[in-house]
PDB file of N, CA and C in Angstrom:
ATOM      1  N   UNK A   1       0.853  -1.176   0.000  1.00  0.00           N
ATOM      2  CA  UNK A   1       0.000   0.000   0.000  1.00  0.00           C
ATOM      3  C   UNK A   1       0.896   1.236   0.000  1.00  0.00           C
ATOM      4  N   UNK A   2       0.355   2.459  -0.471  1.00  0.00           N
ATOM      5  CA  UNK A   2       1.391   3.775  -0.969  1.00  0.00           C
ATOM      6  C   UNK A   2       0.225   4.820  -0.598  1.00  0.00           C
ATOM      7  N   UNK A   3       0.861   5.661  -0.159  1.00  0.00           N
ATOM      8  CA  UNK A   3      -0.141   7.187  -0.084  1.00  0.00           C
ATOM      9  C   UNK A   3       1.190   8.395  -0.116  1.00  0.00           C
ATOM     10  N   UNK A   4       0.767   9.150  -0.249  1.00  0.00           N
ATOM     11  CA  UNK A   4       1.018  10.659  -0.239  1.00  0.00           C
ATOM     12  C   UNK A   4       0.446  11.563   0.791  1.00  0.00           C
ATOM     13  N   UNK A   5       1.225  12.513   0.847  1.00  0.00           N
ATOM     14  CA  UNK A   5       1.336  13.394   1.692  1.00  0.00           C
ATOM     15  C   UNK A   5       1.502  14.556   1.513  1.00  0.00           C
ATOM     16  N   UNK A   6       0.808  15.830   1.386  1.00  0.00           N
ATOM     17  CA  UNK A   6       1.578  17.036   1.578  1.00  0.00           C
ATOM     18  C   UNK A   6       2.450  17.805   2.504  1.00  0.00           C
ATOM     19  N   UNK A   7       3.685  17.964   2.308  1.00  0.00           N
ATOM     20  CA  UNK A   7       4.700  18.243   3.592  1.00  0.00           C
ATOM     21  C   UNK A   7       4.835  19.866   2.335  1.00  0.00           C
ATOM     22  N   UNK A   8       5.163  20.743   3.659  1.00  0.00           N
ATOM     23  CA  UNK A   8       5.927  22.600   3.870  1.00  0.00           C
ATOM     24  C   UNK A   8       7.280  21.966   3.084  1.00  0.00           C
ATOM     25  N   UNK A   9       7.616  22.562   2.789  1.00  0.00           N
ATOM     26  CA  UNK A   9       9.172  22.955   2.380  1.00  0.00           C
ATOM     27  C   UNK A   9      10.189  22.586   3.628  1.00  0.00           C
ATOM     28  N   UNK A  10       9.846  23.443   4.627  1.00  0.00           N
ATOM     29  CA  UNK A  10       9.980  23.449   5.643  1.00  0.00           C
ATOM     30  C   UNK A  10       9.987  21.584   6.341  1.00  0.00           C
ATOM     31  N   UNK A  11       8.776  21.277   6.484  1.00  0.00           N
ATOM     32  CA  UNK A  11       8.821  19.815   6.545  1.00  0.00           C
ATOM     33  C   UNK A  11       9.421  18.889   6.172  1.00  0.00           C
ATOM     34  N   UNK A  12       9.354  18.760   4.728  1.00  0.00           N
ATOM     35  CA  UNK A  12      10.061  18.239   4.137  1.00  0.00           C
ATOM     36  C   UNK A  12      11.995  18.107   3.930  1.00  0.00           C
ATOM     37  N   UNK A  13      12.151  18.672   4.265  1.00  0.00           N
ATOM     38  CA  UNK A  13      13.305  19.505   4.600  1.00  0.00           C
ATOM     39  C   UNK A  13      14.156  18.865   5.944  1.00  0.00           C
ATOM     40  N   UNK A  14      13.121  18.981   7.090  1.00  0.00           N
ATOM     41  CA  UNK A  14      13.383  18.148   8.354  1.00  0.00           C
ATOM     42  C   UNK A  14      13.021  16.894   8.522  1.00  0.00           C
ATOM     43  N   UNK A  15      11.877  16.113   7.809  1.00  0.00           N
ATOM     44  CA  UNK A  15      11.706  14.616   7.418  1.00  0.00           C
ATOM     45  C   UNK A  15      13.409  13.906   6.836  1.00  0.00           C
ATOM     46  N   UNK A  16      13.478  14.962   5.681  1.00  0.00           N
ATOM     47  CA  UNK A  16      14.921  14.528   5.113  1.00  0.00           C
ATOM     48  C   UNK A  16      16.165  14.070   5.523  1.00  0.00           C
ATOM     49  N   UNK A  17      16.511  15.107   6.512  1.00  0.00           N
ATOM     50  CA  UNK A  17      17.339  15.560   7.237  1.00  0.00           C
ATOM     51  C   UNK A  17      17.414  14.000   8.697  1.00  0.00           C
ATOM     52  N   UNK A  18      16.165  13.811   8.684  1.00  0.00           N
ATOM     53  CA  UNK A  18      15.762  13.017   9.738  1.00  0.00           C
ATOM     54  C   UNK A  18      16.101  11.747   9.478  1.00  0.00           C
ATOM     55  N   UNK A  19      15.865  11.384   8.116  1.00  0.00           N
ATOM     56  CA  UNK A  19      16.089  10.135   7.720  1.00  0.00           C
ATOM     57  C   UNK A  19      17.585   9.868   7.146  1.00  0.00           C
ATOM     58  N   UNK A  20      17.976  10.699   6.792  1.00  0.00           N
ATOM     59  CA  UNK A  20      19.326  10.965   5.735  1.00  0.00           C
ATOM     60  C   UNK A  20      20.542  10.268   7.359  1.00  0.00           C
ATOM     61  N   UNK A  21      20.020  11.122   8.724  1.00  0.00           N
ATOM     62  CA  UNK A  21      21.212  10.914  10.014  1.00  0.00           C
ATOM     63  C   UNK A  21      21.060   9.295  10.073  1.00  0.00           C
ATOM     64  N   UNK A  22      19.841   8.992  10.065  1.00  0.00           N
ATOM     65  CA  UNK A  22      19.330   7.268  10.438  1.00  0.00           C
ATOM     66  C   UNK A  22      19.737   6.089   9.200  1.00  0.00           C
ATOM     67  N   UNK A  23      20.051   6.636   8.558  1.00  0.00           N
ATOM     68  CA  UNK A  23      20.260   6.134   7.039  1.00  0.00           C
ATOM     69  C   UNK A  23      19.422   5.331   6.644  1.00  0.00           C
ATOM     70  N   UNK A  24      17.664   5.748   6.363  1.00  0.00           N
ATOM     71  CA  UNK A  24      16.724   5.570   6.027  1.00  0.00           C
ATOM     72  C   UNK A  24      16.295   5.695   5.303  1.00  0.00           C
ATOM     73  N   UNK A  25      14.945   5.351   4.878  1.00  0.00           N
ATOM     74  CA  UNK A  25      14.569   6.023   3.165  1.00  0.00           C
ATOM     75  C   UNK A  25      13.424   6.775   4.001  1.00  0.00           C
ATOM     76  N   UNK A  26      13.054   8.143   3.187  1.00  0.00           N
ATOM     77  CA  UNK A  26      12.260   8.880   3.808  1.00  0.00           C
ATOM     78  C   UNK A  26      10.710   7.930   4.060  1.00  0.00           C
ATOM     79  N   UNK A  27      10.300   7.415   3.439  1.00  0.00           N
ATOM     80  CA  UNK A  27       9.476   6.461   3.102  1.00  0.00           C
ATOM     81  C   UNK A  27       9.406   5.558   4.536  1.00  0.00           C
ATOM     82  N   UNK A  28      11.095   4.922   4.870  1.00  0.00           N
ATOM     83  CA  UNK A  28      10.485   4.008   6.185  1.00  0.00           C
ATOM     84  C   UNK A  28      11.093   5.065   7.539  1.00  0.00           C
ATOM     85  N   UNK A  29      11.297   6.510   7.534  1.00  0.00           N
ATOM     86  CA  UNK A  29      11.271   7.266   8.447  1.00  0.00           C
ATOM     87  C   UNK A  29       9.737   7.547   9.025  1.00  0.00           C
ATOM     88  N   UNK A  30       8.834   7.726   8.081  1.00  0.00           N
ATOM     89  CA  UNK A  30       7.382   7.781   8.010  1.00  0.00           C
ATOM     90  C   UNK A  30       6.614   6.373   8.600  1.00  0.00           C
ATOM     91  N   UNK A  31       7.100   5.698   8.071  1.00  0.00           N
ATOM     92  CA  UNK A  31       6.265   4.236   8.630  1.00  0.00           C
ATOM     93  C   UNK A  31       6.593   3.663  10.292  1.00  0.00           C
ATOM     94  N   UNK A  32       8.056   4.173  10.115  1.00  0.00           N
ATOM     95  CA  UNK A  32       8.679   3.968  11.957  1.00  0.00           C
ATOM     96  C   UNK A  32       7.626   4.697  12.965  1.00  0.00           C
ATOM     97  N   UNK A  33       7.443   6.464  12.379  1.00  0.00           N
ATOM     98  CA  UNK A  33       7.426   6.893  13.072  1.00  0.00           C
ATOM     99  C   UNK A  33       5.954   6.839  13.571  1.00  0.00           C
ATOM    100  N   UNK A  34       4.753   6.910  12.114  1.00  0.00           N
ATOM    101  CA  UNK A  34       3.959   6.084  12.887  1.00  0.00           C
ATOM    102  C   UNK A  34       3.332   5.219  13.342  1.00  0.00           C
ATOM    103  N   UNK A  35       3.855   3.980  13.380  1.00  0.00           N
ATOM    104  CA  UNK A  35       4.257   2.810  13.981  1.00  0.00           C
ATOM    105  C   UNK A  35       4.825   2.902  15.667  1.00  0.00           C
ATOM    106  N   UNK A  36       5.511   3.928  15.776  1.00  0.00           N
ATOM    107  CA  UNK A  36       5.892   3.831  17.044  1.00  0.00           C
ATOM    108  C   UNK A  36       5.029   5.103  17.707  1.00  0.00           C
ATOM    109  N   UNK A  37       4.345   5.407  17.025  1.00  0.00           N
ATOM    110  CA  UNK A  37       3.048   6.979  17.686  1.00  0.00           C
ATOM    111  C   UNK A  37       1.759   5.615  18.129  1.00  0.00           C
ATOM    112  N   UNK A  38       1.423   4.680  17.071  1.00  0.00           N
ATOM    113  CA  UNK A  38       0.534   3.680  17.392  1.00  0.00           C
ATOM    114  C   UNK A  38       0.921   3.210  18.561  1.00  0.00           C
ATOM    115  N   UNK A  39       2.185   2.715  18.869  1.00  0.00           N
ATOM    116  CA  UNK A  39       2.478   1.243  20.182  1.00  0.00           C
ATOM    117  C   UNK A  39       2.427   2.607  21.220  1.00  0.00           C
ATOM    118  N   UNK A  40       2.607   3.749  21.354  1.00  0.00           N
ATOM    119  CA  UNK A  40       2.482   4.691  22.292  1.00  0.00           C
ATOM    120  C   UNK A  40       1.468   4.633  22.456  1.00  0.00           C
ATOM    121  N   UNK A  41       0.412   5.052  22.088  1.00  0.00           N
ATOM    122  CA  UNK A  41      -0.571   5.186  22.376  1.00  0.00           C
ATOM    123  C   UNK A  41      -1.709   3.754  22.560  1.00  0.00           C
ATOM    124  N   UNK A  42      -1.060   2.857  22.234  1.00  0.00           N
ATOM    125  CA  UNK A  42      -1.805   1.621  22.212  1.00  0.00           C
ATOM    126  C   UNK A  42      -1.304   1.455  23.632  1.00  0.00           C
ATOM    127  N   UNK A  43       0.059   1.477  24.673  1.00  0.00           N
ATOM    128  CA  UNK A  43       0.601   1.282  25.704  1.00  0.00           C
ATOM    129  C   UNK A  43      -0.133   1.915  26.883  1.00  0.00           C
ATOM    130  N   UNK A  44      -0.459   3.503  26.667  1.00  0.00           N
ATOM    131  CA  UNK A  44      -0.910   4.624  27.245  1.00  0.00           C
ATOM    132  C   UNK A  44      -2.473   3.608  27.474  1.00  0.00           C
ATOM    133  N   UNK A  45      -3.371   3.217  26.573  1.00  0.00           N
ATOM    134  CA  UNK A  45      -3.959   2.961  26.688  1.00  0.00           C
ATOM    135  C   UNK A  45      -4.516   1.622  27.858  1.00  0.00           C
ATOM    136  N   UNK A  46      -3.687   0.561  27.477  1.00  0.00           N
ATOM    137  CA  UNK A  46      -3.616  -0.492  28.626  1.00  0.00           C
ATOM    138  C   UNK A  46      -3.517   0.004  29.551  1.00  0.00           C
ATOM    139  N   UNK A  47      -2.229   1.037  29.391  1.00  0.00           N
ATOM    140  CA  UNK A  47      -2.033   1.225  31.375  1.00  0.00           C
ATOM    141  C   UNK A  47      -2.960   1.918  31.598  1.00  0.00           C
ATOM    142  N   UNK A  48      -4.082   2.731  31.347  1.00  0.00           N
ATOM    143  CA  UNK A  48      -4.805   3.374  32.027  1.00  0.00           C
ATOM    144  C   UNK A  48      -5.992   2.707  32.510  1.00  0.00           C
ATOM    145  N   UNK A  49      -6.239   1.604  31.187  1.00  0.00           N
ATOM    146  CA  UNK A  49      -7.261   0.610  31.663  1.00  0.00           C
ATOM    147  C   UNK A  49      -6.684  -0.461  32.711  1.00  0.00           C
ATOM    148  N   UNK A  50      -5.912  -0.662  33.623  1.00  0.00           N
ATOM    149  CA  UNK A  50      -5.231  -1.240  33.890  1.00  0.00           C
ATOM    150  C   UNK A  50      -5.007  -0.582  35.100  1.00  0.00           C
ATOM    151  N   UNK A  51      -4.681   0.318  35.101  1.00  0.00           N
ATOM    152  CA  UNK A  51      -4.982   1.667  36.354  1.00  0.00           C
ATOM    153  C   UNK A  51      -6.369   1.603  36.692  1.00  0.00           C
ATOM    154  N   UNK A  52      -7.142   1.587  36.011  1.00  0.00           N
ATOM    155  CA  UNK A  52      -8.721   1.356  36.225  1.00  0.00           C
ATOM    156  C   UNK A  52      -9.464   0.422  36.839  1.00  0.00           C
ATOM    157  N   UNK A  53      -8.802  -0.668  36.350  1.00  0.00           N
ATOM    158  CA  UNK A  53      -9.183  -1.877  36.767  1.00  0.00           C
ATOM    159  C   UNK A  53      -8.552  -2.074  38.350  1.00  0.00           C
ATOM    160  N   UNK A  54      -7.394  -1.546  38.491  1.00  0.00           N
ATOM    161  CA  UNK A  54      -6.585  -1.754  40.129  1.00  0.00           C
ATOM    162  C   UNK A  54      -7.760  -0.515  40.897  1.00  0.00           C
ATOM    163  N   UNK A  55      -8.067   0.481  40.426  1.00  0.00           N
ATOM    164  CA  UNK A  55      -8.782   1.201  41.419  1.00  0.00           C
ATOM    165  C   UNK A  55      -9.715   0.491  41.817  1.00  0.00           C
ATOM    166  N   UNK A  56     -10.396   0.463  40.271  1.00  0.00           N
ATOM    167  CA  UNK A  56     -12.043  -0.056  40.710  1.00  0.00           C
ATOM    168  C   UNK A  56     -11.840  -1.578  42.052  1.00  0.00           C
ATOM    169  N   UNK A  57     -11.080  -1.823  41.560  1.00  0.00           N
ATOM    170  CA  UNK A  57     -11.088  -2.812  42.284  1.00  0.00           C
ATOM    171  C   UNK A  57     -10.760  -3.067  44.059  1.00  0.00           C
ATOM    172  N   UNK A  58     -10.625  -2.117  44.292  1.00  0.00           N
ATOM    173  CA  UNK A  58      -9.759  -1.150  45.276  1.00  0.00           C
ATOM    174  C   UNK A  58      -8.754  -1.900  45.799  1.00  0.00           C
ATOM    175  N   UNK A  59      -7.582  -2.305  45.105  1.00  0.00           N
ATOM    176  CA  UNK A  59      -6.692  -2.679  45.340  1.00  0.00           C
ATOM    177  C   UNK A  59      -5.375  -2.354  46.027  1.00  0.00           C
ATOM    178  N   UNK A  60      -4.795  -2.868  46.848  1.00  0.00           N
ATOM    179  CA  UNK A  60      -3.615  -1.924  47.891  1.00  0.00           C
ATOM    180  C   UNK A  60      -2.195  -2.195  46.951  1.00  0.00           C
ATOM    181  N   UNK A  61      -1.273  -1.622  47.023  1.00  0.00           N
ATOM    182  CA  UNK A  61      -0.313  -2.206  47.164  1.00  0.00           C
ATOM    183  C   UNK A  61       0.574  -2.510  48.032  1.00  0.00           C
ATOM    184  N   UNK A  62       1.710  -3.080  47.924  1.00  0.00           N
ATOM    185  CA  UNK A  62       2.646  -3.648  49.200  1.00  0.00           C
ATOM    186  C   UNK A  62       3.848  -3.902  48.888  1.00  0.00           C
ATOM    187  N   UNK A  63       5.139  -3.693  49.987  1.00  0.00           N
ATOM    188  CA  UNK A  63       6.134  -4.075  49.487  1.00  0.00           C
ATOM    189  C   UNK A  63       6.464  -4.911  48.424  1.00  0.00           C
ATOM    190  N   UNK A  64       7.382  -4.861  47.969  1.00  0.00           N
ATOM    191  CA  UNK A  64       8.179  -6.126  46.765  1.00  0.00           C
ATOM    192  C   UNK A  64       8.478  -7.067  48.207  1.00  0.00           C
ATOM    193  N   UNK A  65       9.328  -6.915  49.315  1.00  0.00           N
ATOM    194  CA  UNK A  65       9.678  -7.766  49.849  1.00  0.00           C
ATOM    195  C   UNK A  65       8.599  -9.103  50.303  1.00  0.00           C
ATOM    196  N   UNK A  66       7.596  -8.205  50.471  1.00  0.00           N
ATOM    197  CA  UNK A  66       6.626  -9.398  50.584  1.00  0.00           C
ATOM    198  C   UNK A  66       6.170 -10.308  49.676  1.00  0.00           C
ATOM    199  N   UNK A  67       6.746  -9.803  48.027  1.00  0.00           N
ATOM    200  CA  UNK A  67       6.149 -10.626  47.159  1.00  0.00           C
ATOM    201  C   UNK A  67       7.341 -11.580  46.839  1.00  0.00           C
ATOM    202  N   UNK A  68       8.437 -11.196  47.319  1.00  0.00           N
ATOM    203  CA  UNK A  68       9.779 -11.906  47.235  1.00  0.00           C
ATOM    204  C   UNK A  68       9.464 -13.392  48.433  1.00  0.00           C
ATOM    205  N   UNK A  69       9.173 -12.695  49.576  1.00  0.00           N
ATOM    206  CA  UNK A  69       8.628 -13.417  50.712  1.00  0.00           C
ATOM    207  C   UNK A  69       7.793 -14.796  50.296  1.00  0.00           C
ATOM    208  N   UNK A  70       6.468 -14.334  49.868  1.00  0.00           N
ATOM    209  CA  UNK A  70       5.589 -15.418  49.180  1.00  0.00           C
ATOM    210  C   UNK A  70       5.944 -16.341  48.099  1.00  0.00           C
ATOM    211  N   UNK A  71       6.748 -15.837  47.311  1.00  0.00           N
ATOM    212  CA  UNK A  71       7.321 -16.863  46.236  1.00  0.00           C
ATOM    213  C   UNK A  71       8.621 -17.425  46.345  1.00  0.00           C
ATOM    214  N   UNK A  72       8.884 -17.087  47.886  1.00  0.00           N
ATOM    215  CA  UNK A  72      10.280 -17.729  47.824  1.00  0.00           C
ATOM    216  C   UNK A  72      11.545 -17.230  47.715  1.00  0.00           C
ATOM    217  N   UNK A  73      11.609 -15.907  47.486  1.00  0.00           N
ATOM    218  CA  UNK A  73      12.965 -15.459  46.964  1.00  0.00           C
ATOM    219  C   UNK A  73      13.654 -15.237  48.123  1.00  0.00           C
TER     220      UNK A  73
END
């Protein structure tokens, strides 16, 4: 799959520049970057549901030593 983009002069310019240090093709500077804007925000997302789920749940926390304790360490 292929798309286009309109980039500033300006933009384009610093995309270049961006990929040229990484020794990339501008092409997979674009796909990295959002590729790695997705797993950010896909991450952000768990943990908050995840944060959610420990509240709702009203969950405490507690030392590590105690969890070292229980399993043995």
């Amino acid at each position: 799959m292929s798309f286009s983009i309109r980039l500033t002069a300006e933009e384009k310019s610093l995309a270049e520049s961006y990929a040229k240090i990484h020794s990339i093709s501008l092409g997979e500077a674009f796909k990295q970057a959002l590729f790695e804007r997705i797993e950010d925000e896909y991450d952000v997302t768990v943990a908050q549901d995840a944060y959610s789920e420990y509240v709702k749940d009203d969950c405490k926390s507690r030392p590590i030593s105690e969890l070292w304790e229980e399993i043995g360490l």
